[in-house]
N, C-alpha and C. Protein backbone atom coordinates (compact mmCIF):
# COMPACT_ATOMS: atom_id res chain seq x y z
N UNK A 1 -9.46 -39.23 -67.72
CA UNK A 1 -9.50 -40.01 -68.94
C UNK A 1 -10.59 -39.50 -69.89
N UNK A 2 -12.40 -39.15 -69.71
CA UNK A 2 -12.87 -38.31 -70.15
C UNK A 2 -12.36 -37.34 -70.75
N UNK A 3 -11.43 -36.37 -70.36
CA UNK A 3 -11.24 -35.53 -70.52
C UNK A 3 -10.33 -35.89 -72.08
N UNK A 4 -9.18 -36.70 -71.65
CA UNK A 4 -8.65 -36.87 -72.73
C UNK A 4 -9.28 -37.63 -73.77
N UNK A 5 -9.72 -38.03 -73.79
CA UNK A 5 -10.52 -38.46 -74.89
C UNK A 5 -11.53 -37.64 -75.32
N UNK A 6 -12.09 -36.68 -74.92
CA UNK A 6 -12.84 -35.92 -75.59
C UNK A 6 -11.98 -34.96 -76.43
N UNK A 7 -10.98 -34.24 -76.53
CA UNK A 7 -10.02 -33.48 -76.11
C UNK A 7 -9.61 -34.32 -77.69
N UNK A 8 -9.20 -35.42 -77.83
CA UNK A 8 -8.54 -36.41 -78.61
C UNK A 8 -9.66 -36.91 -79.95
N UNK A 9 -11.01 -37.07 -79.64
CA UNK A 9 -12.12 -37.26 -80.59
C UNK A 9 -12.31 -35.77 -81.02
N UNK A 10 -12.15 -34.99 -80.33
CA UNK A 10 -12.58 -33.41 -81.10
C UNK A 10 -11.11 -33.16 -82.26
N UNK A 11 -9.99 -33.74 -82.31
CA UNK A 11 -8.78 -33.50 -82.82
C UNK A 11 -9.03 -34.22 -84.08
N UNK A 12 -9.47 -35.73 -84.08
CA UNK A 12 -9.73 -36.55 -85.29
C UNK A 12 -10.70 -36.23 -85.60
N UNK A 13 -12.14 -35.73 -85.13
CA UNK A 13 -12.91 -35.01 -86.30
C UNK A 13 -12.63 -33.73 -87.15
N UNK A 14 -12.29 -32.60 -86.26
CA UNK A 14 -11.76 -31.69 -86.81
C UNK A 14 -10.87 -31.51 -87.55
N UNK A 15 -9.75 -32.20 -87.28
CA UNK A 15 -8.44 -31.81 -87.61
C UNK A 15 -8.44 -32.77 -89.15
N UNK A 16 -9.00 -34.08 -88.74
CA UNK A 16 -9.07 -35.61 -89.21
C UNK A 16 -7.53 -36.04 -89.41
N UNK A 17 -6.83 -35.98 -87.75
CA UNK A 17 -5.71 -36.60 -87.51
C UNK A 17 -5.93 -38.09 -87.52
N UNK A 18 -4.78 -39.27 -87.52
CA UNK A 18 -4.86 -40.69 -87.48
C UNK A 18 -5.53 -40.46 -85.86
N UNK A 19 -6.55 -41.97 -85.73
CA UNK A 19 -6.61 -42.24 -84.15
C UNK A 19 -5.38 -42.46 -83.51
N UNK A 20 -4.41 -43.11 -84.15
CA UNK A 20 -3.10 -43.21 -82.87
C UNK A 20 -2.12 -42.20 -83.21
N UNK A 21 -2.76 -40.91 -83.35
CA UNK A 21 -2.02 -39.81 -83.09
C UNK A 21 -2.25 -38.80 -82.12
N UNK A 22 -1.83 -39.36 -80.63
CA UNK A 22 -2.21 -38.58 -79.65
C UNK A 22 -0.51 -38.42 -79.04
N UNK A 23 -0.75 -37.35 -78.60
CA UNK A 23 0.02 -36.78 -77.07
C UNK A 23 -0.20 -35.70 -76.49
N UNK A 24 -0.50 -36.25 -75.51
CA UNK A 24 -1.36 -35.12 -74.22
C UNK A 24 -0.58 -35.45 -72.95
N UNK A 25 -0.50 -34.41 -72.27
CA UNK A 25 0.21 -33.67 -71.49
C UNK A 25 -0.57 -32.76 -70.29
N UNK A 26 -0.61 -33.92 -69.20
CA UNK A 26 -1.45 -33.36 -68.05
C UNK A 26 -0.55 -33.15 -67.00
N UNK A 27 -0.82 -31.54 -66.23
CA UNK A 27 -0.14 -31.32 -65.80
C UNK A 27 -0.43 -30.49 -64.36
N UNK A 28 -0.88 -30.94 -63.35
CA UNK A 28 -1.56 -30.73 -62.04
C UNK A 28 -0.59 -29.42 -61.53
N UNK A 29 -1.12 -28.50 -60.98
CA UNK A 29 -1.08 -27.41 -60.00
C UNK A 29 -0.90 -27.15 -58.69
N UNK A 30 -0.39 -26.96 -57.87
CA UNK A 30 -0.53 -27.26 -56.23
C UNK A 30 -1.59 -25.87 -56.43
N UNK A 31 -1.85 -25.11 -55.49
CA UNK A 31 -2.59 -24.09 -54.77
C UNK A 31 -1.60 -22.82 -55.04
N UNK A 32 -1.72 -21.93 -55.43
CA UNK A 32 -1.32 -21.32 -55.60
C UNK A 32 -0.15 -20.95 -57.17
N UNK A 33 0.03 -21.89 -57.89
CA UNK A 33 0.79 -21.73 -58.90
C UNK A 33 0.32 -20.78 -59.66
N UNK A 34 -1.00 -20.88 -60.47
CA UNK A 34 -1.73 -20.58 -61.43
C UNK A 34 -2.09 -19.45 -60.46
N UNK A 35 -2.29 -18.35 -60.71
CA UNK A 35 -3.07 -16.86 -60.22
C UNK A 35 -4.27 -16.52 -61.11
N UNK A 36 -5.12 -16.43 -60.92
CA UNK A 36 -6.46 -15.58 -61.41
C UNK A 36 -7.51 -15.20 -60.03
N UNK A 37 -8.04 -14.61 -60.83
CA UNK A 37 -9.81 -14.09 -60.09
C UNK A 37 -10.49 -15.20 -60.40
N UNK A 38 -11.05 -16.02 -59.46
CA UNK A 38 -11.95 -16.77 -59.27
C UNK A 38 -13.54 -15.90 -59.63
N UNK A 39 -13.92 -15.23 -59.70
CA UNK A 39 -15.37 -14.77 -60.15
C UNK A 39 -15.24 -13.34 -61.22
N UNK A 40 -13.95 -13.37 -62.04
CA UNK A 40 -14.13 -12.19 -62.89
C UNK A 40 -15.34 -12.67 -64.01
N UNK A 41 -16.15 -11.51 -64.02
CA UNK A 41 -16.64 -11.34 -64.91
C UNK A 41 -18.62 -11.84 -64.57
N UNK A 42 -18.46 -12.71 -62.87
CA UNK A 42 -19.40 -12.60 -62.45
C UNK A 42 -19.45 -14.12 -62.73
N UNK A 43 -18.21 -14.80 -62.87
CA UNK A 43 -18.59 -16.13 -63.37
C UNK A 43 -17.52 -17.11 -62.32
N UNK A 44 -18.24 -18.17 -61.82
CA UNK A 44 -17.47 -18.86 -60.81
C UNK A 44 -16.01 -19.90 -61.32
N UNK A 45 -14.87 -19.58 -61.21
CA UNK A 45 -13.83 -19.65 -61.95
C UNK A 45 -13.25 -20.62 -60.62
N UNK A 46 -13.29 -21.22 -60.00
CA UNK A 46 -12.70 -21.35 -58.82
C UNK A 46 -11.93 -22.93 -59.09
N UNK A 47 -12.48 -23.80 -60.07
CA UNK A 47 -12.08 -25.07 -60.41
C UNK A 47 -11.89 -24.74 -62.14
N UNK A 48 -10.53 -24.59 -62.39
CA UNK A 48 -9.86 -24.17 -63.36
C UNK A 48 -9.25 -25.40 -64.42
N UNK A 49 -9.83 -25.64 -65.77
CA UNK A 49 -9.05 -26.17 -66.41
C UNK A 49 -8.63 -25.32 -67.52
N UNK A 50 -6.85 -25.79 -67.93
CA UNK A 50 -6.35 -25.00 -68.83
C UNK A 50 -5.81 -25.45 -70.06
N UNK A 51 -6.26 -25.47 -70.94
CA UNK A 51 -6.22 -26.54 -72.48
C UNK A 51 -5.37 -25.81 -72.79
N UNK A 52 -4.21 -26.25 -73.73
CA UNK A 52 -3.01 -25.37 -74.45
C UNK A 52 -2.77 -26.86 -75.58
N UNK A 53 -3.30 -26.17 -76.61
CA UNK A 53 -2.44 -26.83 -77.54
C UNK A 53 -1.90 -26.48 -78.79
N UNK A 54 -0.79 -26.99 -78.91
CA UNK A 54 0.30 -26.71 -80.05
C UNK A 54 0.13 -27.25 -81.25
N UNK A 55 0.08 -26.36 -82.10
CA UNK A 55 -0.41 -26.71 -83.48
C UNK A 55 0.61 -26.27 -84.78
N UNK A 56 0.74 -26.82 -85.47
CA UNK A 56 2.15 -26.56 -87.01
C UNK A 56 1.06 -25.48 -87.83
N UNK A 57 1.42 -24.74 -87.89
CA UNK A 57 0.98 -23.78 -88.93
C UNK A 57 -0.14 -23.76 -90.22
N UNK A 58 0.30 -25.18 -90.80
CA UNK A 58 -0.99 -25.57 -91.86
C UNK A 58 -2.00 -25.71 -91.24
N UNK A 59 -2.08 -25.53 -89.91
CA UNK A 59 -4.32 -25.44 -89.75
C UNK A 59 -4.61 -23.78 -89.72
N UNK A 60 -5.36 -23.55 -90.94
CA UNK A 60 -5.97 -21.87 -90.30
C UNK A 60 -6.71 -21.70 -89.50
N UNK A 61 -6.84 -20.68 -89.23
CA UNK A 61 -7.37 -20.37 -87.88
C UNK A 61 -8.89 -20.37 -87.91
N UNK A 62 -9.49 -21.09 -89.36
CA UNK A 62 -11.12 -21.37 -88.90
C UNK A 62 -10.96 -22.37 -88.45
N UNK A 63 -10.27 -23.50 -88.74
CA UNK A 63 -10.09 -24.96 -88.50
C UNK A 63 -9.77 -24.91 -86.89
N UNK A 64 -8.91 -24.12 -86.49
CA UNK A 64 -8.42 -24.18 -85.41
C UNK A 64 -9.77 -23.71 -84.53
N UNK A 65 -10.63 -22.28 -84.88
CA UNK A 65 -11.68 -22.31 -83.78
C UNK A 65 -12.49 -23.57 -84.07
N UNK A 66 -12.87 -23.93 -85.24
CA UNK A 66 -14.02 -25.23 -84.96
C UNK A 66 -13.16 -26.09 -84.04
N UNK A 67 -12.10 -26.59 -83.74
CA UNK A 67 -11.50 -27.39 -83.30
C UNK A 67 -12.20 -27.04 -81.24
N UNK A 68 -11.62 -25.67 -81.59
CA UNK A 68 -11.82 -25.00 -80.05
C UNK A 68 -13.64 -25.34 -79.79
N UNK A 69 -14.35 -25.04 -80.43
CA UNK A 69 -15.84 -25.29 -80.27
C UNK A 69 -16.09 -26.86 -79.96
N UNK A 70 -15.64 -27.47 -81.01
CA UNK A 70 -15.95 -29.21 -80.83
C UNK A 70 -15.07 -29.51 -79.37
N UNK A 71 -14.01 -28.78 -78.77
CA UNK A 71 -13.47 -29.51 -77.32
C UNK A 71 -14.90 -28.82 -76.47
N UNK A 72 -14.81 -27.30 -76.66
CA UNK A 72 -15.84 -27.01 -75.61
C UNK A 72 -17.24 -27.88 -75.85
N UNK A 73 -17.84 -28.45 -76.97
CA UNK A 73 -19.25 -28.84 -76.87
C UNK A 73 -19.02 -30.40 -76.25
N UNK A 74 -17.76 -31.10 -76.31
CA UNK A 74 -17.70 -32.17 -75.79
C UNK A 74 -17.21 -32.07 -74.54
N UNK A 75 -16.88 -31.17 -73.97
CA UNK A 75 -16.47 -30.97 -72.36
C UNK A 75 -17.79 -30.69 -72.13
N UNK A 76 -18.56 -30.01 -72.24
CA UNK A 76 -20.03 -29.59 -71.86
C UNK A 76 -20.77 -30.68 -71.65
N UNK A 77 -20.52 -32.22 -72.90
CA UNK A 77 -21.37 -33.24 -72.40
C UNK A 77 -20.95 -34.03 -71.63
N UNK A 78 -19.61 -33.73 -70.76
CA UNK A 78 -19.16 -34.17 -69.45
C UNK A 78 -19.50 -33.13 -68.46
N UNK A 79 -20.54 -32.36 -68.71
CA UNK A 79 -20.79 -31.61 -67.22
C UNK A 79 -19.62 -30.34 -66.86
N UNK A 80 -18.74 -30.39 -67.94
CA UNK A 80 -17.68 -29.13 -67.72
C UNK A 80 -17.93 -27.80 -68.00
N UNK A 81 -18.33 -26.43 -67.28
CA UNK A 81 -18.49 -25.31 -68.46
C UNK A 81 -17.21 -24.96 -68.87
């Protein structure tokens, strides 16, 4: 729930979508679905989250990284890197 709501407050500041304009889409993994290297790059990867979101064309793509920065700085103040 954290999650989505951070995820959802980074969308209405950035974006400045309505508050009751959400849909999110969580979607669990067994062991093995997802493939990567758990330590590429020298970094411990082993508990994986994977954000994907779909966006209509009118946001450019500065809007869209601030968007990406404001999820990562509010996952960070849940303890997420």
């Amino acid at each position: 729930d954290q999650i989505a709501e951070a995820i959802h407050e980074a969308q209405i500041k950035v974006l400045e979508i309505p508050a009751n304009d959400r849909f999110q889409l969580f979607v669990p993994h067994d062991a093995g679905e997802i493939r990567f290297d758990p330590t590429y790059g020298g970094v411990d990867r082993r508990s994986l989250l994977v954000i994907q979101i779909t966006m209509v064309a009118r946001y450019p793509v500065k809007l869209k990284r601030a968007l990406y920065e404001e999820i990562v700085a509010r996952l960070e103040e849940l303890g997420i890197r």
